[in-house]
N, C-alpha and C. Protein backbone atom coordinates (compact mmCIF):
# COMPACT_ATOMS: atom_id res chain seq x y z
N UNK A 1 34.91 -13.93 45.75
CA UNK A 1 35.95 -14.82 45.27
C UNK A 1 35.39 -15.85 44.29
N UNK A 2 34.42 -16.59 44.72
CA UNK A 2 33.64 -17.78 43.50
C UNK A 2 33.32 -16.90 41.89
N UNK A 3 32.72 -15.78 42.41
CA UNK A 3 32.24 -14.83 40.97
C UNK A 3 33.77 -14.87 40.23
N UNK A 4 35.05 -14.54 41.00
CA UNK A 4 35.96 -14.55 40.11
C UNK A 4 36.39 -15.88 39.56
N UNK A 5 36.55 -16.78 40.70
CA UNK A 5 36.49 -18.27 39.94
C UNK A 5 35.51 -18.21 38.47
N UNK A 6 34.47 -18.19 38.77
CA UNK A 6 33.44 -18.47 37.73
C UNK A 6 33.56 -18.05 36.37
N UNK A 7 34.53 -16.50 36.48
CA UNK A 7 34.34 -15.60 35.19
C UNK A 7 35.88 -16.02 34.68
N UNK A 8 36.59 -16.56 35.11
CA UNK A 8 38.35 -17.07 34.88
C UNK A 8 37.88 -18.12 34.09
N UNK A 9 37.00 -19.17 34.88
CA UNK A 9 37.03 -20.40 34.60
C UNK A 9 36.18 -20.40 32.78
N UNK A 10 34.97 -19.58 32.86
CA UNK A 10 34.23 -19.72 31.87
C UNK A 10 35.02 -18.73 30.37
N UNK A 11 36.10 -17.61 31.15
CA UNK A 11 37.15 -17.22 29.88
C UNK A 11 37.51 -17.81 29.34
N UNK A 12 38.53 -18.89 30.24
CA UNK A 12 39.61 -19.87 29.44
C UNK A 12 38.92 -20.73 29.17
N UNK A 13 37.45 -21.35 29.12
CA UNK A 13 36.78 -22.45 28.23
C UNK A 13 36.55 -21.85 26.88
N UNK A 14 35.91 -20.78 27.02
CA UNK A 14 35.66 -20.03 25.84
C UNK A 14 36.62 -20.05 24.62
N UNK A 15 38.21 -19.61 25.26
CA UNK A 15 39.01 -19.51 24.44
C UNK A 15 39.25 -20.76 23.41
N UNK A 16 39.52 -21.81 24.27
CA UNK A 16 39.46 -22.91 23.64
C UNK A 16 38.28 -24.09 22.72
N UNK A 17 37.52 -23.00 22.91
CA UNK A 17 36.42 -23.21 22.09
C UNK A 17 36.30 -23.49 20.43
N UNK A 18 36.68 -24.31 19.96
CA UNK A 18 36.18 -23.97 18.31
C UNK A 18 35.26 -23.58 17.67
N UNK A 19 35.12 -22.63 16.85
CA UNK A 19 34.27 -22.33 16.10
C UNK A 19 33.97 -21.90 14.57
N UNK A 20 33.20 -21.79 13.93
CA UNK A 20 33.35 -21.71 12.42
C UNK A 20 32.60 -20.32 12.16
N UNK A 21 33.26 -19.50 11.74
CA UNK A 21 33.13 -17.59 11.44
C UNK A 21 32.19 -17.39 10.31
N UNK A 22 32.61 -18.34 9.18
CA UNK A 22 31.97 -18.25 7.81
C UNK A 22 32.58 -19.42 6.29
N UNK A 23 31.98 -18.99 5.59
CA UNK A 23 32.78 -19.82 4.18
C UNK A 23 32.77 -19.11 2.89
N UNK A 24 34.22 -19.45 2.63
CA UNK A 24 34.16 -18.19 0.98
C UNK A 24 34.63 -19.03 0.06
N UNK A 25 34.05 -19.16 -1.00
CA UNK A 25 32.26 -18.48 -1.34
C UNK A 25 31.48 -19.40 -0.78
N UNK A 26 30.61 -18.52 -0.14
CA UNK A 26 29.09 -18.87 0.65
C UNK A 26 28.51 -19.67 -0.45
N UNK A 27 28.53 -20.36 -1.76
CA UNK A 27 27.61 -20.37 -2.34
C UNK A 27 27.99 -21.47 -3.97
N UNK A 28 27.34 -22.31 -4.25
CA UNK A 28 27.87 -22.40 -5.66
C UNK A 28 26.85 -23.32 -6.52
N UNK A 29 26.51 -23.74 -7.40
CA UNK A 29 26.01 -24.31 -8.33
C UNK A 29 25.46 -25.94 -8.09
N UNK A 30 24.62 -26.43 -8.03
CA UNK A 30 24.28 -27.92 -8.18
C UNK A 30 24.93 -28.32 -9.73
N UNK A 31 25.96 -29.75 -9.33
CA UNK A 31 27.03 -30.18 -10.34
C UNK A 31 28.23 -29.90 -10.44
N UNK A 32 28.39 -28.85 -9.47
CA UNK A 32 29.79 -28.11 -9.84
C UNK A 32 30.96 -28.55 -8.73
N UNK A 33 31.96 -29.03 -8.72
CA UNK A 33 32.98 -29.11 -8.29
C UNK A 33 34.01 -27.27 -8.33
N UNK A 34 34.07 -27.03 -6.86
CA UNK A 34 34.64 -25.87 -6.32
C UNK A 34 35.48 -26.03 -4.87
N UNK A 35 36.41 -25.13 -5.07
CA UNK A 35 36.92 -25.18 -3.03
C UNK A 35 36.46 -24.26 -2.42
N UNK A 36 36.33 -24.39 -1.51
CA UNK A 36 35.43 -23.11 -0.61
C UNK A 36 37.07 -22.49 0.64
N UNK A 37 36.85 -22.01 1.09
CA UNK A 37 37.78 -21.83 2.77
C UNK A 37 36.38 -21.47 3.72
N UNK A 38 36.70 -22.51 4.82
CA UNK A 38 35.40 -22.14 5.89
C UNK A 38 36.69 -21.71 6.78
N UNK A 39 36.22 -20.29 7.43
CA UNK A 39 36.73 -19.45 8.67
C UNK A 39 36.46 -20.32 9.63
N UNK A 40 37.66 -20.15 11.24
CA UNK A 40 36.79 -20.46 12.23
C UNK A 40 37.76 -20.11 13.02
N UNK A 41 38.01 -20.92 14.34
CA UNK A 41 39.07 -21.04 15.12
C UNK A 41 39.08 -22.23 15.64
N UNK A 42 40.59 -22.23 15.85
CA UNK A 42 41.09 -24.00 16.54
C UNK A 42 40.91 -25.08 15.23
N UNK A 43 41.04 -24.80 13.87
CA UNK A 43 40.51 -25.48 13.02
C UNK A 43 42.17 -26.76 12.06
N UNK A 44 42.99 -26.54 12.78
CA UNK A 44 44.26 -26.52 12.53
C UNK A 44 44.34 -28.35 12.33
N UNK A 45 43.62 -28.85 12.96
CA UNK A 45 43.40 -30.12 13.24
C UNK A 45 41.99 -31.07 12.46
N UNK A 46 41.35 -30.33 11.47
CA UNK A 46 40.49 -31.14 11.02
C UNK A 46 40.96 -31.89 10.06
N UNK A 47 39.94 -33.12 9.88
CA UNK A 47 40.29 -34.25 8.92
C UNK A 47 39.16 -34.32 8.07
N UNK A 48 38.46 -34.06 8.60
CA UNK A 48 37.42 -33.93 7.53
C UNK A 48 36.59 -33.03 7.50
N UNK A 49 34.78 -32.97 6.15
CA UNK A 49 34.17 -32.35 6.29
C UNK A 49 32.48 -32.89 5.84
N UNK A 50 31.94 -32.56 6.67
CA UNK A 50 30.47 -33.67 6.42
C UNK A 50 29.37 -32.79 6.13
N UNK A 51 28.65 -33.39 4.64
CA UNK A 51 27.41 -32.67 4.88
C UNK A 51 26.06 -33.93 5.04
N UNK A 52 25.97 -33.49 5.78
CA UNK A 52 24.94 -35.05 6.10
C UNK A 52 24.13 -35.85 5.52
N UNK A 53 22.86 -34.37 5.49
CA UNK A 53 22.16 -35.07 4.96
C UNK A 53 21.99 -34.52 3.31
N UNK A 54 22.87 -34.19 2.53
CA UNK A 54 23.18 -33.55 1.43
C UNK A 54 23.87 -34.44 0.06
N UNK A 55 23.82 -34.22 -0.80
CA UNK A 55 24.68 -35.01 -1.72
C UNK A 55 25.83 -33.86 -2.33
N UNK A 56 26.41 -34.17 -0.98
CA UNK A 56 27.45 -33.01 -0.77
C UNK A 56 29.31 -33.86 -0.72
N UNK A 57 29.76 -34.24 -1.60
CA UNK A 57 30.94 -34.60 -0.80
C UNK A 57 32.20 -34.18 -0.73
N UNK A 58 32.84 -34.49 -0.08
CA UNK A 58 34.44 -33.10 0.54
C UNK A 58 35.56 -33.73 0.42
N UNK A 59 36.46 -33.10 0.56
CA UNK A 59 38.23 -33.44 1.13
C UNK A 59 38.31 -32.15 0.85
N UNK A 60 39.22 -32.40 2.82
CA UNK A 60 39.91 -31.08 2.88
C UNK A 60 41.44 -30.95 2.45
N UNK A 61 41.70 -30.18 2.09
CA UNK A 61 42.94 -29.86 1.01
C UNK A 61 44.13 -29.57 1.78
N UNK A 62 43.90 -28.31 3.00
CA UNK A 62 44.84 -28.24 4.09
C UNK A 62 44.05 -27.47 4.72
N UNK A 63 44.65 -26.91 5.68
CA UNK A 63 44.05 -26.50 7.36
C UNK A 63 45.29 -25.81 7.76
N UNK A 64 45.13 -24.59 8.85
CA UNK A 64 45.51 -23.64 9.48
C UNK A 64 45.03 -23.36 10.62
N UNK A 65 45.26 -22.48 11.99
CA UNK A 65 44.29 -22.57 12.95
C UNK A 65 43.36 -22.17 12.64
N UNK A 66 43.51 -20.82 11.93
CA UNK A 66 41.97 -20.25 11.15
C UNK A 66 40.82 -19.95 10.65
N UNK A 67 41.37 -21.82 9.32
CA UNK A 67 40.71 -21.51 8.37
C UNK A 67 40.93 -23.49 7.86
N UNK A 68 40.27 -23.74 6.69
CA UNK A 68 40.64 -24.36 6.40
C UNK A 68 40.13 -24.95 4.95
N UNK A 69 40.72 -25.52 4.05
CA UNK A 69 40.30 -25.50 2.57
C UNK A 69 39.78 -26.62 2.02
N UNK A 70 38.65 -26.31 1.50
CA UNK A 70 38.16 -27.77 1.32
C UNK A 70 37.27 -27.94 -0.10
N UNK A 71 37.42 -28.97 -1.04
CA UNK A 71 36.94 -29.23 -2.63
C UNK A 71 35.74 -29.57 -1.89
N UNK A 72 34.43 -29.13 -2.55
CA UNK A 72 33.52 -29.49 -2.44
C UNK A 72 32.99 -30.25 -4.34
N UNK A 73 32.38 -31.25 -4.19
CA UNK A 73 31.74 -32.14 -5.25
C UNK A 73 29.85 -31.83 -4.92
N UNK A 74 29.64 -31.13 -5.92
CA UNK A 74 28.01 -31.29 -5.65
C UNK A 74 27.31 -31.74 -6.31
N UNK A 75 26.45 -32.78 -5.92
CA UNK A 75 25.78 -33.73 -7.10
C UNK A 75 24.63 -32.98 -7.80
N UNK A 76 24.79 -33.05 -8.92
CA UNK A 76 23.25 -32.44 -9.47
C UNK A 76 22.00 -32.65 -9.31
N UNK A 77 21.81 -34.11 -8.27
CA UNK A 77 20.63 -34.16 -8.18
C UNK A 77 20.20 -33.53 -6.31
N UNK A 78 21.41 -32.64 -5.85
CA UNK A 78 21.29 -32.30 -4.44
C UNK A 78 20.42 -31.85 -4.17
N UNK A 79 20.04 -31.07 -3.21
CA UNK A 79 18.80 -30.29 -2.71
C UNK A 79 19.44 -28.97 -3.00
N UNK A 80 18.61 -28.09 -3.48
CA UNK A 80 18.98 -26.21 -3.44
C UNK A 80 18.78 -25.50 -2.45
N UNK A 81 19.59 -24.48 -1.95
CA UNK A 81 19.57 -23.85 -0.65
C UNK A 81 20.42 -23.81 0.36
N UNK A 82 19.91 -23.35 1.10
CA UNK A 82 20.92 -23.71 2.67
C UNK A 82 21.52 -24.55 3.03
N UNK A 83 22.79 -25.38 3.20
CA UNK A 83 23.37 -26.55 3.65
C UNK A 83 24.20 -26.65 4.66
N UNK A 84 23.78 -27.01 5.67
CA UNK A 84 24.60 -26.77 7.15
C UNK A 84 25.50 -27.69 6.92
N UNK A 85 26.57 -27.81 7.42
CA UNK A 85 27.92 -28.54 7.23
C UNK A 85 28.49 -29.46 8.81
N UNK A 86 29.38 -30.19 8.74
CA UNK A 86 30.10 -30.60 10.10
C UNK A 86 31.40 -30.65 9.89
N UNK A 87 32.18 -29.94 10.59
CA UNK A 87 33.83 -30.20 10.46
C UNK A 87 34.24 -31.00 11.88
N UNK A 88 35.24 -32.17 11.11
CA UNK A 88 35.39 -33.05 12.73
C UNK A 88 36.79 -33.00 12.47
N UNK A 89 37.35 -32.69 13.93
CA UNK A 89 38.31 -32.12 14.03
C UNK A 89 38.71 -32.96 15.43
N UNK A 90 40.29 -33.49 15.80
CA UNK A 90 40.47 -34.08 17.16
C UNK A 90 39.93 -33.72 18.12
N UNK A 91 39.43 -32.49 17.93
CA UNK A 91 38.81 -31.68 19.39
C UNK A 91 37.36 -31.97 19.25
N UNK A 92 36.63 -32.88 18.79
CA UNK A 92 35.62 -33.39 18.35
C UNK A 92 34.59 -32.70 17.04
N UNK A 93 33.29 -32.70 17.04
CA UNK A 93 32.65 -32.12 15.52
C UNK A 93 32.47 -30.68 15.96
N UNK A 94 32.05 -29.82 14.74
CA UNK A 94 31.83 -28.26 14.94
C UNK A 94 30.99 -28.53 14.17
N UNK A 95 29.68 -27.75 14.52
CA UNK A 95 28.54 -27.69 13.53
C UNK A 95 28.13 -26.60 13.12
N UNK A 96 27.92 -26.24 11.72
CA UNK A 96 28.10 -24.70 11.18
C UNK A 96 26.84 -24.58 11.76
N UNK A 97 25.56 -25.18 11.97
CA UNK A 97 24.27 -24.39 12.34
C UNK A 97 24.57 -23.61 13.64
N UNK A 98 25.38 -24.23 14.63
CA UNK A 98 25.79 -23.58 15.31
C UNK A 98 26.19 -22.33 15.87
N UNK A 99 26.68 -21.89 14.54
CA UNK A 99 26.71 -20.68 14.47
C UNK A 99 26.49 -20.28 13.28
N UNK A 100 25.03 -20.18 13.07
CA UNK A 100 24.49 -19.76 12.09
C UNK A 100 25.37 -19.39 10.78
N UNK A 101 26.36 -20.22 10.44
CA UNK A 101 27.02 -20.30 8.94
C UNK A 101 26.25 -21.74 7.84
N UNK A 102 26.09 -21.63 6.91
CA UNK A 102 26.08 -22.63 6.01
C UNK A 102 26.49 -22.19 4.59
N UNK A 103 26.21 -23.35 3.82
CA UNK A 103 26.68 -23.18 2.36
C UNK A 103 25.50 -23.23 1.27
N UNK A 104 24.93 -22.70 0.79
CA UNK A 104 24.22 -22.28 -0.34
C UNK A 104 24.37 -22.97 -1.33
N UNK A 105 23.50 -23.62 -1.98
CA UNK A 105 23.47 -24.01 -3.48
C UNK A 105 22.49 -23.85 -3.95
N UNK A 106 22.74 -23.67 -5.56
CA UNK A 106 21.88 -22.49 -6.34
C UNK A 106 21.85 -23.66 -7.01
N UNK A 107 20.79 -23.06 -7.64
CA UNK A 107 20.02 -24.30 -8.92
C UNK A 107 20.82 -24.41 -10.11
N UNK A 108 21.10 -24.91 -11.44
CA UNK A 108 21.61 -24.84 -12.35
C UNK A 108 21.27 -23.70 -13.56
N UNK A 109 21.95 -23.39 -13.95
CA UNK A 109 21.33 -22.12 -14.90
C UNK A 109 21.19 -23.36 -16.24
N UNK A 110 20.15 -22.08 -16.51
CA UNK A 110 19.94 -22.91 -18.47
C UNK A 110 20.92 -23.01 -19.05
N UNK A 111 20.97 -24.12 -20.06
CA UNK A 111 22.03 -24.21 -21.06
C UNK A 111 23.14 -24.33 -20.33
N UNK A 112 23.27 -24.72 -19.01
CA UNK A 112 24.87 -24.87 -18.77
C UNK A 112 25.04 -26.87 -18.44
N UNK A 113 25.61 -27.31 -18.59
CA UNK A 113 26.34 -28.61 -18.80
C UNK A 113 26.58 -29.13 -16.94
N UNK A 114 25.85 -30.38 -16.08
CA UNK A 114 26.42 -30.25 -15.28
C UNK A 114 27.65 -30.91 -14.95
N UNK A 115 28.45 -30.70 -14.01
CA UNK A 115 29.58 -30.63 -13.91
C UNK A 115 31.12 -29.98 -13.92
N UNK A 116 30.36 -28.80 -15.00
CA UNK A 116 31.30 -27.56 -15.72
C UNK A 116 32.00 -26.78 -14.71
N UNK A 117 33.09 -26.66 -14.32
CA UNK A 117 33.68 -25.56 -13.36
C UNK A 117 33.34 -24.86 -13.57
N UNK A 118 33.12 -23.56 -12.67
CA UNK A 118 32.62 -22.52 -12.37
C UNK A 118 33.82 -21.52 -13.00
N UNK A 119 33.74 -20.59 -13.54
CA UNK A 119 34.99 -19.35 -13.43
C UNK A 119 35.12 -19.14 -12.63
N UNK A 120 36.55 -19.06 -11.92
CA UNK A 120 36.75 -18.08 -10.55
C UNK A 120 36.31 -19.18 -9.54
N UNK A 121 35.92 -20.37 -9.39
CA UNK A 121 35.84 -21.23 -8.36
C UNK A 121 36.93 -21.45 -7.19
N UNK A 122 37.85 -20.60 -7.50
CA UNK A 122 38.61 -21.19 -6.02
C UNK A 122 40.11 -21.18 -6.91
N UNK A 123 41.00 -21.44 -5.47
CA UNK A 123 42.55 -22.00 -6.07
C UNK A 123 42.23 -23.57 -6.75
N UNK A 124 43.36 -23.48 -7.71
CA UNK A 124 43.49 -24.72 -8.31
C UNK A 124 44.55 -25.44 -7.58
N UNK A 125 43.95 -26.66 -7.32
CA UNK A 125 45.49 -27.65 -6.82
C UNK A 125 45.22 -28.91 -7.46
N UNK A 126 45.43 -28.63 -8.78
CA UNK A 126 46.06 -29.68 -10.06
C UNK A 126 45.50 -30.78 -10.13
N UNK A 127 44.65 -31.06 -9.80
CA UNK A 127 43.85 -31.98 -9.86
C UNK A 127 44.04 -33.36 -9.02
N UNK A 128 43.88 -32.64 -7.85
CA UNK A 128 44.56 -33.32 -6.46
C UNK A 128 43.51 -34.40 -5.99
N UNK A 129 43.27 -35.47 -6.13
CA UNK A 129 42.32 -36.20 -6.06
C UNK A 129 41.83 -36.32 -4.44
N UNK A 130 43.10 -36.48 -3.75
CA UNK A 130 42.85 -36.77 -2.28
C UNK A 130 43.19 -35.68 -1.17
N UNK A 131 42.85 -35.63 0.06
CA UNK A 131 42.68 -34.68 0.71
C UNK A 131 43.06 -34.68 2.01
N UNK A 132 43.42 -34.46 2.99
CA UNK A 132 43.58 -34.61 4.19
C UNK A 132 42.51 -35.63 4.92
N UNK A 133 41.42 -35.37 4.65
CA UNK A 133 40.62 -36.92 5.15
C UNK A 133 40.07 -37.45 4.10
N UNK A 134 40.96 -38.10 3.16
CA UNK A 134 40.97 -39.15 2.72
C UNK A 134 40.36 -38.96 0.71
N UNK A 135 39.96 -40.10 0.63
CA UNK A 135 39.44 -39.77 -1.08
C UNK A 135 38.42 -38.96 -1.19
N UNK A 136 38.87 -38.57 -2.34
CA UNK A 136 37.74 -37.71 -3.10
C UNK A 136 36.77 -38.47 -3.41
N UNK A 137 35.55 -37.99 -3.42
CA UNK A 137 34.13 -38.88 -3.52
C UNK A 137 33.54 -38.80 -4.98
């Protein structure tokens, strides 16, 4: 009887678990302003999105249980590589290392201008300054 307690009890925690699946596109340019969508679940409720220790800054655009959309601003003088993320959400923070997701940034190519949008960076939403948690940075 406890074994079944145990395996009920640790289902329905599970379920309610949040978590973050992935982010599309995995990846983008130092300087470049892009939106990404990070996958997850229970995500319906975030307000924001943190990269810590990064010169990374966000607003999220909107949210679904899913998924949720978010402008990323990347400073040119950031670090290149791997960038683990935090989404805080009422149900408290989700940390992409967590589950081994992060976001990638690539160095600048020659001859390109920083700041320049990317082709193909994402949906456009008109030059929406602010975001579900708050100003654009």
């Amino acid at each position: 009887m406890l074994n079944k307690i145990e395996y009920q009890t640790s289902f329905t925690v599970g379920l309610d678990r949040c978590a973050i699946t992935g982010v599309e596109p995995a990846d983008s340019r130092l300087g470049a302003s892009t939106v990404v969508t990070v996958r997850g679940r229970f995500l319906a409720d975030a307000v924001d999105v943190t990269f810590p220790e990064d010169r990374v800054s966000t607003a999220v655009l909107d949210a679904a249980e899913d998924w949720i959309r978010v402008r990323l601003n990347i400073s040119p003088d950031s670090m290149t590589g791997p960038h683990h993320f935090h989404v805080l959400t009422l149900r408290g923070v989700i940390e992409s290392a967590d589950f081994g997701v992060c976001f990638q940034v690539r160095p600048l190519e020659e001859g390109r201008a920083p700041g320049k949008r990317e082709a193909g960076g994402g949906l456009d939403y008109g030059g929406m300054e602010t975001g579900i948690g708050g100003d654009l940075l």
